[in-house]
Protein backbone atom coordinates (compact mmCIF):
# COMPACT_ATOMS: atom_id res chain seq x y z
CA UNK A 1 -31.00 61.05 -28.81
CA UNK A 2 -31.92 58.55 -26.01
CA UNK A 3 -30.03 56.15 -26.95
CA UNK A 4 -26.98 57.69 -27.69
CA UNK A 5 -27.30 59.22 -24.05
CA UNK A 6 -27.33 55.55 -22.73
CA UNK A 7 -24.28 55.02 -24.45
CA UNK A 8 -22.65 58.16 -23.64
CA UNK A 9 -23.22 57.22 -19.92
CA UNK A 10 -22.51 53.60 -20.38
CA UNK A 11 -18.65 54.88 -21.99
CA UNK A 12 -18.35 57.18 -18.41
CA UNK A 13 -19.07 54.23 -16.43
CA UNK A 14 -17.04 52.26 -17.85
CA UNK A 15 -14.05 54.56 -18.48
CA UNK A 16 -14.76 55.16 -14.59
CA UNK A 17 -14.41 51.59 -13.21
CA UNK A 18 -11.37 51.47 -15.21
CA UNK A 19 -10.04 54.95 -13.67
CA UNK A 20 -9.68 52.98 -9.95
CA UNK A 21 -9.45 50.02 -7.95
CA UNK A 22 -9.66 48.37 -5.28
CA UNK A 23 -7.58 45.61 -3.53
CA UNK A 24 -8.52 43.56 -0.79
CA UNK A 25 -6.42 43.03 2.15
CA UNK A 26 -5.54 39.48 1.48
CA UNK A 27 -4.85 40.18 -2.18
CA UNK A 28 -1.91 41.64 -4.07
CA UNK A 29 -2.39 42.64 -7.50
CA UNK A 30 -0.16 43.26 -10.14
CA UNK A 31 -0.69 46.11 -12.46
CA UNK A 32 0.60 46.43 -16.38
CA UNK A 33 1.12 49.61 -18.48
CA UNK A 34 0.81 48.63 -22.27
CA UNK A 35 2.21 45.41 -21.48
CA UNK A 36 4.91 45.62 -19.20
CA UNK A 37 5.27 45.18 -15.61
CA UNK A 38 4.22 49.06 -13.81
CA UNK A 39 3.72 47.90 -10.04
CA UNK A 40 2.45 45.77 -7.21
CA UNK A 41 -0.64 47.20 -5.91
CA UNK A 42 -1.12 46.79 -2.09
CA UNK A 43 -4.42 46.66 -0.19
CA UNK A 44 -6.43 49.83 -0.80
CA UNK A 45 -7.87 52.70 -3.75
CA UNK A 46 -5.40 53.15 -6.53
CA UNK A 47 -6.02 55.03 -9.29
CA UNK A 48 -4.92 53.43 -12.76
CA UNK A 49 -5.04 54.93 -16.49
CA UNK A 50 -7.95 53.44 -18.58
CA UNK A 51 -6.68 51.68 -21.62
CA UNK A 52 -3.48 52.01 -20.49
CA UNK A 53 -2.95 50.15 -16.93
CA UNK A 54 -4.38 47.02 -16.54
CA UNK A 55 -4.61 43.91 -13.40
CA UNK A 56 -2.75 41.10 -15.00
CA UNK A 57 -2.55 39.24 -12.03
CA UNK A 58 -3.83 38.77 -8.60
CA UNK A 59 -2.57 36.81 -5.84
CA UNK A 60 -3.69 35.55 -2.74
CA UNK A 61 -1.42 37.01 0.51
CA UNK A 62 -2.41 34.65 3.15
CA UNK A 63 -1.16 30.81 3.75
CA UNK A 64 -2.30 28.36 1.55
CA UNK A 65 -2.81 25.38 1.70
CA UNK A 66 -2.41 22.55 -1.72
CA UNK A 67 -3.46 18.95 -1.31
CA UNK A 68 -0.94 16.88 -2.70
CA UNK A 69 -2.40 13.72 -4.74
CA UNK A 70 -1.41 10.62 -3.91
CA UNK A 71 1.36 8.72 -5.52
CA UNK A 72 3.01 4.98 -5.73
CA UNK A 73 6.28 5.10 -4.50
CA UNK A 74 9.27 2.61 -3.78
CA UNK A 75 10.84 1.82 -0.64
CA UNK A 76 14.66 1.23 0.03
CA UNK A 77 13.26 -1.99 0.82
CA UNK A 78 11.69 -2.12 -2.73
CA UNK A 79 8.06 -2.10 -1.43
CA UNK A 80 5.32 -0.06 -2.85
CA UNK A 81 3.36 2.40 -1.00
CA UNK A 82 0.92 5.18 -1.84
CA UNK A 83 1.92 8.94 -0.41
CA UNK A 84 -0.21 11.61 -0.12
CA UNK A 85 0.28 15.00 1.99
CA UNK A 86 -0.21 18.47 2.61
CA UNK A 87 2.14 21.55 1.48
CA UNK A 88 1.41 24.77 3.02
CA UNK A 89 2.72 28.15 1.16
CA UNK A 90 2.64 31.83 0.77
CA UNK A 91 3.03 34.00 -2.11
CA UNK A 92 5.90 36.68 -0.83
CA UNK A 93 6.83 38.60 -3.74
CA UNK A 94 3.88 38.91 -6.16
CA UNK A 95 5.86 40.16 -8.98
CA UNK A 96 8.17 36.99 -9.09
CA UNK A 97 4.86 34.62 -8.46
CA UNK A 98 3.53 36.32 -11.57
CA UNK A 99 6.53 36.13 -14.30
CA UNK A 100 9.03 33.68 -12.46
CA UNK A 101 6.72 30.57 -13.19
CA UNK A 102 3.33 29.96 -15.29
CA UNK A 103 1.77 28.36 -12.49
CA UNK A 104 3.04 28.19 -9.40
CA UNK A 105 0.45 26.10 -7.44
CA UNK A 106 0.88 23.29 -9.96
CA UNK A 107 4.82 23.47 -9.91
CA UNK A 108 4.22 23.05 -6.08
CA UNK A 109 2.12 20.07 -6.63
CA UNK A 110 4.78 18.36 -9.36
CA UNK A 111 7.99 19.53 -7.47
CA UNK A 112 6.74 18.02 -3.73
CA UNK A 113 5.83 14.92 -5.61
CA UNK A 114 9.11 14.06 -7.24
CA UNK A 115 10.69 15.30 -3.73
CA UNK A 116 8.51 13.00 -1.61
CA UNK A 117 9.06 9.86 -4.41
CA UNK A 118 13.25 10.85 -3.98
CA UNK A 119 12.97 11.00 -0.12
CA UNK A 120 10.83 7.93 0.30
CA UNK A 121 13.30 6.05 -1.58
CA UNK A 122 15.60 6.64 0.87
CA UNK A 123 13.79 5.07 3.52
CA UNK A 124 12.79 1.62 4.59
CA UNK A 125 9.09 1.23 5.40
CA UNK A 126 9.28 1.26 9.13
CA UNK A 127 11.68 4.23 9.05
CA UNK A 128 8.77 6.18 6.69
CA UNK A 129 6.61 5.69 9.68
CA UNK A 130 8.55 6.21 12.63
CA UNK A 131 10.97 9.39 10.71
CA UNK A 132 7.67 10.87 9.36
CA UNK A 133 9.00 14.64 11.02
CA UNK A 134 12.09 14.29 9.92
CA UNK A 135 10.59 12.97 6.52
CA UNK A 136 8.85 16.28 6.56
CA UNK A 137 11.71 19.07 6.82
CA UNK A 138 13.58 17.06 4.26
CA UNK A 139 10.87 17.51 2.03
CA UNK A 140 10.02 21.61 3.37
CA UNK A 141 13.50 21.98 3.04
CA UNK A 142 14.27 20.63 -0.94
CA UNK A 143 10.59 22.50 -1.88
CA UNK A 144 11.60 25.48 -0.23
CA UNK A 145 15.10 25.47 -2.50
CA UNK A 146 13.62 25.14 -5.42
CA UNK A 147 10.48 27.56 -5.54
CA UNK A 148 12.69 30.53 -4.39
CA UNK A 149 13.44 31.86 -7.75
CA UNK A 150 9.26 31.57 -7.92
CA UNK A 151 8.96 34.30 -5.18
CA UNK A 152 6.32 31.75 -2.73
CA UNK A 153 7.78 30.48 0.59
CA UNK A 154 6.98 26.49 1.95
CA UNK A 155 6.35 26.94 5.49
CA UNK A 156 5.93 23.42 5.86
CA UNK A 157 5.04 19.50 4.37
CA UNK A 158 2.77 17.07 6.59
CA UNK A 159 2.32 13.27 4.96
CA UNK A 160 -0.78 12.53 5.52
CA UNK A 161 -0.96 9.12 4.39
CA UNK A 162 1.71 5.83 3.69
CA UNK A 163 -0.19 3.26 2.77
CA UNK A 164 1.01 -0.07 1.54
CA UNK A 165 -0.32 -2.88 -0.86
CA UNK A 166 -2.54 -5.21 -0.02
CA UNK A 167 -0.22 -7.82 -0.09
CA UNK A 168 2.11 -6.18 1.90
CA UNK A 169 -0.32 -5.29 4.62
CA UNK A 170 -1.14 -9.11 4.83
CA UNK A 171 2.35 -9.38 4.77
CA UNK A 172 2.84 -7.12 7.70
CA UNK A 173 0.10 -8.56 10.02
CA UNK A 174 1.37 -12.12 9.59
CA UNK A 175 5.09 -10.83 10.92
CA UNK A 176 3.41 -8.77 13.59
CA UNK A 177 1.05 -11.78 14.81
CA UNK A 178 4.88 -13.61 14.61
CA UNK A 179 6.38 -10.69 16.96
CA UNK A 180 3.61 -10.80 19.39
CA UNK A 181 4.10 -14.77 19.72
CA UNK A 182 7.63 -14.86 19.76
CA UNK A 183 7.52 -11.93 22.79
CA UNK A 184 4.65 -14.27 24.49
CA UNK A 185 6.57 -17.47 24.34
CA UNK A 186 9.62 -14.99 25.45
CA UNK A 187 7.63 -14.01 28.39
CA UNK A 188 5.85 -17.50 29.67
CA UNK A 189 9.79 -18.82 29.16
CA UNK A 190 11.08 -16.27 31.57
CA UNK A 191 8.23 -16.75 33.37
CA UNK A 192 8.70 -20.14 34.13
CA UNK A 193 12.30 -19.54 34.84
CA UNK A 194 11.46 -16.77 37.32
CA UNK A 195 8.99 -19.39 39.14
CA UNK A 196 11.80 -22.66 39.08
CA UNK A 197 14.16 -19.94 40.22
CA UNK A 198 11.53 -19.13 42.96
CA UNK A 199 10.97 -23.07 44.15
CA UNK A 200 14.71 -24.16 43.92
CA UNK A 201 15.61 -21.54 46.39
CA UNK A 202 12.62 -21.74 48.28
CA UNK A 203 13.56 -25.36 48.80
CA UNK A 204 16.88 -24.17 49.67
CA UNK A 205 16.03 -21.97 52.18
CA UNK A 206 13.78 -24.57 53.65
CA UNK A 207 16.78 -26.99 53.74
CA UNK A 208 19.04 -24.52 55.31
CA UNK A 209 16.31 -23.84 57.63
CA UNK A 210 15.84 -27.73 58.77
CA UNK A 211 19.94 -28.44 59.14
CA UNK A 212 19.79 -24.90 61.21
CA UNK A 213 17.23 -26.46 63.31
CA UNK A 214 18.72 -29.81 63.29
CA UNK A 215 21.90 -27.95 64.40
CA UNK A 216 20.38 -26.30 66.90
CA UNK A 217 18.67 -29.17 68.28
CA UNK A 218 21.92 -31.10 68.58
CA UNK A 219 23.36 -28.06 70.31
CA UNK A 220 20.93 -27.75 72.88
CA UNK A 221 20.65 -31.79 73.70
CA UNK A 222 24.76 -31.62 73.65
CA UNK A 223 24.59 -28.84 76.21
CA UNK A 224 21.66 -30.32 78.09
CA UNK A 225 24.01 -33.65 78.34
CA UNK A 226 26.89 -31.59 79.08
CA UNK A 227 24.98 -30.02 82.06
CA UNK A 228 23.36 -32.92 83.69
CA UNK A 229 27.48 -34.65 83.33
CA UNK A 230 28.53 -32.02 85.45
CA UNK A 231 26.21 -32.12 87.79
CA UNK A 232 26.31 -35.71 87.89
CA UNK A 233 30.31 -34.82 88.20
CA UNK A 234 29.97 -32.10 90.98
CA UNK A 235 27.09 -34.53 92.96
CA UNK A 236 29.70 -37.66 92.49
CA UNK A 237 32.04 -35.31 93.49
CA UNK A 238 29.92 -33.81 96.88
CA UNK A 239 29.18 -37.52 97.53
CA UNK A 240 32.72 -38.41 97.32
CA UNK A 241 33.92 -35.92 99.59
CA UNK A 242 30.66 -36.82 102.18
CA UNK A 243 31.85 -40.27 102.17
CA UNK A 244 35.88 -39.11 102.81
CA UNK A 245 34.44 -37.01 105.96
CA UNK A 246 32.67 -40.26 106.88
CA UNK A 247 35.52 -42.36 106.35
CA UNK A 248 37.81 -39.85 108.71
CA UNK A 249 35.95 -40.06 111.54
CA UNK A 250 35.09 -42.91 114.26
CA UNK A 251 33.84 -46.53 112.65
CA UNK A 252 33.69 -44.89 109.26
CA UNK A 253 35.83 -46.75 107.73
CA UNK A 254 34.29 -50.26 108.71
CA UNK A 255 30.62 -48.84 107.81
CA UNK A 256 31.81 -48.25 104.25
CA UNK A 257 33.35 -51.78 104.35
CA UNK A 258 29.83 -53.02 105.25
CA UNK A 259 28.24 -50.90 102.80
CA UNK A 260 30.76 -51.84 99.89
CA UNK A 261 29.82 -55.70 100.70
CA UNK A 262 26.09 -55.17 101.00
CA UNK A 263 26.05 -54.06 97.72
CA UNK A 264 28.48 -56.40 96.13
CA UNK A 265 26.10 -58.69 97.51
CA UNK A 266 23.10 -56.85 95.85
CA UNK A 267 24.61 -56.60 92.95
CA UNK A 268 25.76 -60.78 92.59
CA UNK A 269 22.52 -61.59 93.46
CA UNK A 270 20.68 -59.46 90.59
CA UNK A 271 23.11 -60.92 88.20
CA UNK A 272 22.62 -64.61 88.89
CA UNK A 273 19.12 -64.27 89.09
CA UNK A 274 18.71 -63.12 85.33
CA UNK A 275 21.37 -65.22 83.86
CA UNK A 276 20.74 -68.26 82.42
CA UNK A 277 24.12 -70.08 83.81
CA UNK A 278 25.52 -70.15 87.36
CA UNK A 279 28.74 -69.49 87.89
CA UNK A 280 29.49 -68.91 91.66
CA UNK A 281 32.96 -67.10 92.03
CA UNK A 282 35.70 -68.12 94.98
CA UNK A 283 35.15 -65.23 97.00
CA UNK A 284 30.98 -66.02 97.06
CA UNK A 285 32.16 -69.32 98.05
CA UNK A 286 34.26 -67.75 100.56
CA UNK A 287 31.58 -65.70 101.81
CA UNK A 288 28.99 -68.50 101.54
CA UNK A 289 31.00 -70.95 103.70
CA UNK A 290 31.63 -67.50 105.88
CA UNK A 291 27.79 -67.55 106.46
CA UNK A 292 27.49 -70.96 106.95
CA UNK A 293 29.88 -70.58 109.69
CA UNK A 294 28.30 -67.93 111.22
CA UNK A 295 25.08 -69.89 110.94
CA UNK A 296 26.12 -73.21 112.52
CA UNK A 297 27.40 -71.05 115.61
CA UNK A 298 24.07 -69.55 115.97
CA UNK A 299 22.55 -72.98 116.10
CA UNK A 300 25.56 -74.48 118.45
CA UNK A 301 24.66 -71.27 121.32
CA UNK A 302 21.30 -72.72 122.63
CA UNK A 303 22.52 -76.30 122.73
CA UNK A 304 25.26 -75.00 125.09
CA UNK A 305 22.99 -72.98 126.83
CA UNK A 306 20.17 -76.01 127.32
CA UNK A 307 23.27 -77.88 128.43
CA UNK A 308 24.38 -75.75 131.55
């Protein structure tokens, strides 16, 4: 009697536990009545009809996130890299998650694969660096298309990782090293223009400075000459006029005679003494025998004298 007790109570529990359950708040669980689709059970107690209703499915509500493998794919440029990313997703209508597609986490996987090989074919290598965002809403975008009828919604596609071959890595660094010589030798080059730009017109400007100076120098002698000419001019001038007052007045005229011959005089006796021949004119001779004259009547007035 015991034991069928045990198994009288065993039956209630477990007609019980199959009497109700109870869904989690990030679940949704899909119920089945003799094999057909009954309802979507949302968070909370629900009561359910043993041997009748049963889960057939349950599906996580919140974002998810599936790691996408990584896979060779082929450039425009017909190089090979390896691509591996990131799809994030959310199961929005259970029902549709459970009887639109056997597996929709693995579709995911397979359908951003082939998406990411299609849209990486598109691209060059440096644009799949440098267009990575835009690489991603193409990607969120085709995903998104095609899993509708599946009842999950992309919310978005990250790339994680574009890796090249070896080879083409080496392949890369060698043109980059090229690059970053060919912008040095750009840069010494303009350099080196800059600083032959800098010296040619530094020597210009020193030469313009030099012929300003020189200009100016020949400025201020020609104006120092032209000054000491015009007072040269206005003292010949004062002088002139002296000597016209002189002339005008009582025995001026036959001083400037005897000034004028004094320095004829001075002036014929500086030049014979430093040249080399002697040429006496006719008016020295003139003038000699004049003093001569003069002379022998000087020494004819004592004689006279003596004799009265």
């Amino acid at each position: 009697m015991l034991t069928a007790f045990t198994i009288l109570v065993l039956i209630a529990l477990f007609v019980l536990l199959k009497t109700f359950v109870v869904v989690p708040m990030r679940e949704a669980v899909v119920i089945e009545r003799l094999g057909k689709f009954r309802a979507v059970l949302t968070p909370g107690f629900h009561f359910l009809i043993p041997f009748f209703d049963r889960i057939a499915y349950r599906h996580e509500t919140r974002e998810q996130v599936i790691d996408i493998p990584s896979q060779g794919c082929i450039t425009r440029d017909n190089i090979q890299v390896e691509v591996d990313g990131l799809v994030y997703l959310q199961v929005l209508d259970p029902k549709q998650a459970s009887y639109g597609i056997e597996d929709y986490k693995r579709a995911g996987i397979n359908l951003a694969q082939t998406t990411m090989r299609a849209e990486i074919g598109k691209l060059t290598l440096g644009q799949s660096f440098y267009e990575r965002e835009a690489l991603n809403e193409t990607i969120v975008t085709e995903i998104d298309k095609a899993s509708d009828p599946w009842g999950i919604k992309v919310l978005r596609y990250e790339l994680r990782n574009i890796t090249p071959s070896p080879n083409v890595v080496h392949t890369l660094e060698r043109q980059m090293e090229a690059e970053r010589e060919k912008r040095a030798e750009i840069v010494r080059a303009s350099a080196e223009k800059e600083a032959t730009i800098n010296v040619s017109e530094g020597e210009r400007q020193e030469d313009i400075n030099l012929s300003e100076g020189e200009k100016q120098r020949r400025i201020n002698v020609a104006k120092g000459r032209a000054e000491a000419i015009s007072i040269v001019a206005e003292a010949t001038a004062e002088g002139t006029r002296l000597i016209a007052a002189a002339v005008q007045k009582d025995g001026g005229s036959a001083a400037l005679k005897m000034q004028l011959v004094e320095e004829y005089i001075n002036s014929l006796t500086e030049i014979t003494t430093k040249a080399n021949v002697s040429v006496v004119p006719l008016e020295l001779a003139k003038i000699q025998g004049f003093f001569e004259g003069i002379s022998d009547v000087a020494e004819g007035v004592p004689a006279n004298k003596e004799r009265m």
